[in-house]
C-alpha atoms as a PDB file:
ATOM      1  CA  UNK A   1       0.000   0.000   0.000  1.00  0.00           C
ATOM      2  CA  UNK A   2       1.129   3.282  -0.988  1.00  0.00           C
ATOM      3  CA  UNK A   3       0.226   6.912   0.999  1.00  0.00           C
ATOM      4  CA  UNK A   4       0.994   9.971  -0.755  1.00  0.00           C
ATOM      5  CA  UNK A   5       0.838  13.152   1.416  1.00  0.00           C
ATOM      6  CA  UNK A   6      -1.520  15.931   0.074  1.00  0.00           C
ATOM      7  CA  UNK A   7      -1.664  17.975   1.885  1.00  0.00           C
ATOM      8  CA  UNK A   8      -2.527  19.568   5.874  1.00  0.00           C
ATOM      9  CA  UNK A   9      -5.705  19.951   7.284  1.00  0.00           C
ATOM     10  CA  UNK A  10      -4.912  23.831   6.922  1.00  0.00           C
ATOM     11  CA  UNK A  11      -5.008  23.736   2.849  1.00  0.00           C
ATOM     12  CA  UNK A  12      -8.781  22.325   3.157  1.00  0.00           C
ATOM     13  CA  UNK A  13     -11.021  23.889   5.440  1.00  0.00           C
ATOM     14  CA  UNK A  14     -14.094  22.159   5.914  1.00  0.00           C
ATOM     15  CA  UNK A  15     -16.854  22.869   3.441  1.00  0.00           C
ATOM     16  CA  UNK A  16     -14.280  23.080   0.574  1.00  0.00           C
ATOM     17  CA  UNK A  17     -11.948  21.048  -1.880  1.00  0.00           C
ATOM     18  CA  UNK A  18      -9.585  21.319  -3.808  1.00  0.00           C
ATOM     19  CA  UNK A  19      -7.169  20.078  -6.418  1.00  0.00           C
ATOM     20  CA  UNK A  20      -3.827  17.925  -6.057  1.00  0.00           C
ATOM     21  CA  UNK A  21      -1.695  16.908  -8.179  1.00  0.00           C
ATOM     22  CA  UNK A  22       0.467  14.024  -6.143  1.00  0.00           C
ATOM     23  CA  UNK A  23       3.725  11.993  -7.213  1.00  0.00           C
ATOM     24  CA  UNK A  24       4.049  13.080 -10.731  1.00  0.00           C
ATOM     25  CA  UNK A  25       0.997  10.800 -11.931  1.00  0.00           C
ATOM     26  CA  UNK A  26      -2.056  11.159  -9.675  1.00  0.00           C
ATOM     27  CA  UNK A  27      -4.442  14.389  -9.721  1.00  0.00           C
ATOM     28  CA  UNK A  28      -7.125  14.115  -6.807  1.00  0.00           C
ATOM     29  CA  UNK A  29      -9.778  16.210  -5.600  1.00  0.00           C
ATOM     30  CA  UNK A  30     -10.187  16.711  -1.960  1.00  0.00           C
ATOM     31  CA  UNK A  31     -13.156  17.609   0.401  1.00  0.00           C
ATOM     32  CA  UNK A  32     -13.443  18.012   3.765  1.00  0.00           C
ATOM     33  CA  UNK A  33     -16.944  17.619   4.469  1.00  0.00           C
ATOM     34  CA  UNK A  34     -17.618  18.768   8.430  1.00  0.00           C
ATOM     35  CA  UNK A  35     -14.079  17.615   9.057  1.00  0.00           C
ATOM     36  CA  UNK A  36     -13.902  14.664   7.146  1.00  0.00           C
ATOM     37  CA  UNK A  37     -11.419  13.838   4.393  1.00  0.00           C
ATOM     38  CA  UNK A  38     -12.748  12.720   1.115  1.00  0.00           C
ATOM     39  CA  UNK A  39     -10.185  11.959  -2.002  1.00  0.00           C
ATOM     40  CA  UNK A  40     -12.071  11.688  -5.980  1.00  0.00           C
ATOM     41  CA  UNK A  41     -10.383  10.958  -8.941  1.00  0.00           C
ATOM     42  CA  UNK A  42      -9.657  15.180 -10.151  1.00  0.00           C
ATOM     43  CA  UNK A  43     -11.108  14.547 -13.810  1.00  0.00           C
ATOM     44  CA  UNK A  44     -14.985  15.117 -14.539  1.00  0.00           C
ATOM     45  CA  UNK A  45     -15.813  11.862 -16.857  1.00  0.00           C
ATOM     46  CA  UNK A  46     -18.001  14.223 -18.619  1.00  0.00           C
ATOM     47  CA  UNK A  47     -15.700  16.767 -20.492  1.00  0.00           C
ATOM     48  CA  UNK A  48     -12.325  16.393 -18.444  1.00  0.00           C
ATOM     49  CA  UNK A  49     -13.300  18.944 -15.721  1.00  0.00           C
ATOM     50  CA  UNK A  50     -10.809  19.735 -12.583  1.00  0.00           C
ATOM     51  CA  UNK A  51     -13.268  18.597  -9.909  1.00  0.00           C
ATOM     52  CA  UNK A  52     -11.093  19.988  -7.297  1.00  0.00           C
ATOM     53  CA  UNK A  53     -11.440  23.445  -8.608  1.00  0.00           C
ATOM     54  CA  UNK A  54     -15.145  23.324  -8.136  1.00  0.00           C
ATOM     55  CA  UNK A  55     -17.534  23.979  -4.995  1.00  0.00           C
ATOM     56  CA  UNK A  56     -18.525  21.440  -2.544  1.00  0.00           C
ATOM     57  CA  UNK A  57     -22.561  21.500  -2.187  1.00  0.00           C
ATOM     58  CA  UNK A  58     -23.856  18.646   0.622  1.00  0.00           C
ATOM     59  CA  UNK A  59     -22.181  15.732   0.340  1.00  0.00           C
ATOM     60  CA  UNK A  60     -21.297  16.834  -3.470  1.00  0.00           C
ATOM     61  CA  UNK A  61     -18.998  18.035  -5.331  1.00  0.00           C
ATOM     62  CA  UNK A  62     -20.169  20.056  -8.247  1.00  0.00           C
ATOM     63  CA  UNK A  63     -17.893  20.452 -11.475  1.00  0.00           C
ATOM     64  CA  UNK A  64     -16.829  24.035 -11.915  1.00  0.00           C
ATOM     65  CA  UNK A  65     -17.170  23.599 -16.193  1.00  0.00           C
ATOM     66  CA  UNK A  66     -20.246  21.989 -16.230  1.00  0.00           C
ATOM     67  CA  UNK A  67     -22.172  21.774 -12.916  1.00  0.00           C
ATOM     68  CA  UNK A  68     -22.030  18.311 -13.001  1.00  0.00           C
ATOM     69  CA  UNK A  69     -22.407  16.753  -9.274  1.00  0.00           C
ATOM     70  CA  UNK A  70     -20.633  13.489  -7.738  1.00  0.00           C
ATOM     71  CA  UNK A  71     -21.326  12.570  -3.910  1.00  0.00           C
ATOM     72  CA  UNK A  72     -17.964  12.738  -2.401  1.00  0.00           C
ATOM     73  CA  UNK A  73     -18.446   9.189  -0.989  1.00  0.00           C
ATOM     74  CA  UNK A  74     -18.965   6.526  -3.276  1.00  0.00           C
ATOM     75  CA  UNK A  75     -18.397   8.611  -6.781  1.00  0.00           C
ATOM     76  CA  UNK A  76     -21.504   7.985  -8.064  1.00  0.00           C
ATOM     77  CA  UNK A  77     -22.938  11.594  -9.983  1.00  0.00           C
ATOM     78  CA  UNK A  78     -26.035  12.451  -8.345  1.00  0.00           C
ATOM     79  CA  UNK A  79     -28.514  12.481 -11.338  1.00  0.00           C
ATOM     80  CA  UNK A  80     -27.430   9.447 -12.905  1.00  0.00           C
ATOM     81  CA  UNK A  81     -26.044   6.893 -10.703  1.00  0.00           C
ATOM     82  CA  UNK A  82     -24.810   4.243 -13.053  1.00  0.00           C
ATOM     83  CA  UNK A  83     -21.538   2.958 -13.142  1.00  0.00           C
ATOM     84  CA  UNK A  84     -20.601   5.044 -16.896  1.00  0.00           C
ATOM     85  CA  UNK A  85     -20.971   8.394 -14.640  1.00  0.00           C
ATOM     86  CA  UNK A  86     -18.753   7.608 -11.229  1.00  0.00           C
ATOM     87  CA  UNK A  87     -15.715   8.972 -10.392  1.00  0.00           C
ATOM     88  CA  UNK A  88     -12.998   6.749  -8.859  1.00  0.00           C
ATOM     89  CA  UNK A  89     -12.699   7.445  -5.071  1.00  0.00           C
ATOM     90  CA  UNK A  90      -9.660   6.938  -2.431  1.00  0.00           C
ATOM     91  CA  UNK A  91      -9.531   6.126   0.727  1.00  0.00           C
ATOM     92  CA  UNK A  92      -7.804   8.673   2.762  1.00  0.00           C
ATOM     93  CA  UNK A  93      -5.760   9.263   6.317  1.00  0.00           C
ATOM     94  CA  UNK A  94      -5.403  12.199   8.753  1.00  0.00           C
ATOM     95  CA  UNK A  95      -1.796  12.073  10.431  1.00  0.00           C
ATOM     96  CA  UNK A  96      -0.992  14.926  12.653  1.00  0.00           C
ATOM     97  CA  UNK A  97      -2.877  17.001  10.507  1.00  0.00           C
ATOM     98  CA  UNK A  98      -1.564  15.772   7.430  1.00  0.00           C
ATOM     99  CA  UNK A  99      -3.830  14.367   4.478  1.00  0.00           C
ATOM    100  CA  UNK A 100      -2.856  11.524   3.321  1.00  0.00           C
ATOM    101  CA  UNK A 101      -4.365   9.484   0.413  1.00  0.00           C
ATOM    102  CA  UNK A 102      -4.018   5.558  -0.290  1.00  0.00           C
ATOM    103  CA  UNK A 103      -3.367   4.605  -3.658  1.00  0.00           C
ATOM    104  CA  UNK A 104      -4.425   1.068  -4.365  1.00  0.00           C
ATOM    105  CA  UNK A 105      -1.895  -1.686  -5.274  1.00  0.00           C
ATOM    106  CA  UNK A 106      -3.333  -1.940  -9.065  1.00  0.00           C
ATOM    107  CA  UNK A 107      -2.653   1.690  -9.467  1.00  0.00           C
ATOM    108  CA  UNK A 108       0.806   2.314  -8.215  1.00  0.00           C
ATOM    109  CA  UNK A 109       3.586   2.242 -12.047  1.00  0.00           C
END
């Protein structure tokens, strides 16, 4: 198993993500929602959006280029929850206030 720091609690107050780009290879998108850590894949399947750069609304985050929504959970978009419209998600750690998210063993080149 592989951690890659993104990050300290500081960069992500709750209520907000943001982008990462982590290791050369991996771009994430973070949200703390009420002081929870949530990692997404960064790229919008719809038309490549940064989902980072968007807003987080609930338990969504909402694509800044499109307005498309994924729940920051399970990936799934919120109109259309079928598996051609999710958004790879991470499991992630909180060490001494750093972020940290897992990457999987499949994914690590």
């Amino acid at each position: 198993m592989k951690c890659l720091r993104a990050g300290t609690l500081n960069d992500l107050a709750p209520g907000t993500c943001i982008s990462v780009d982590l290791d050369g290879k991996y771009g994430f998108a973070l949200a703390n929602l009420n002081g929870k850590i949530f990692a997404l894949d960064n790229t919008c399947p719809h038309a490549g959006g940064p989902l980072g750069e968007g807003t987080l609304e609930g338990e969504h985050v909402i694509c800044p280029w499109h307005g498309w929504k994924f729940h920051v959970q399970t990936g799934y978009r919120k109109s259309n929850p079928n598996e051609a419209w999710k958004v790879p998600t991470y499991e992630t750690r909180v060490v001494d206030d750093i972020i940290q998210v897992v990457i999987p063993e499949a994914e690590q080149g």
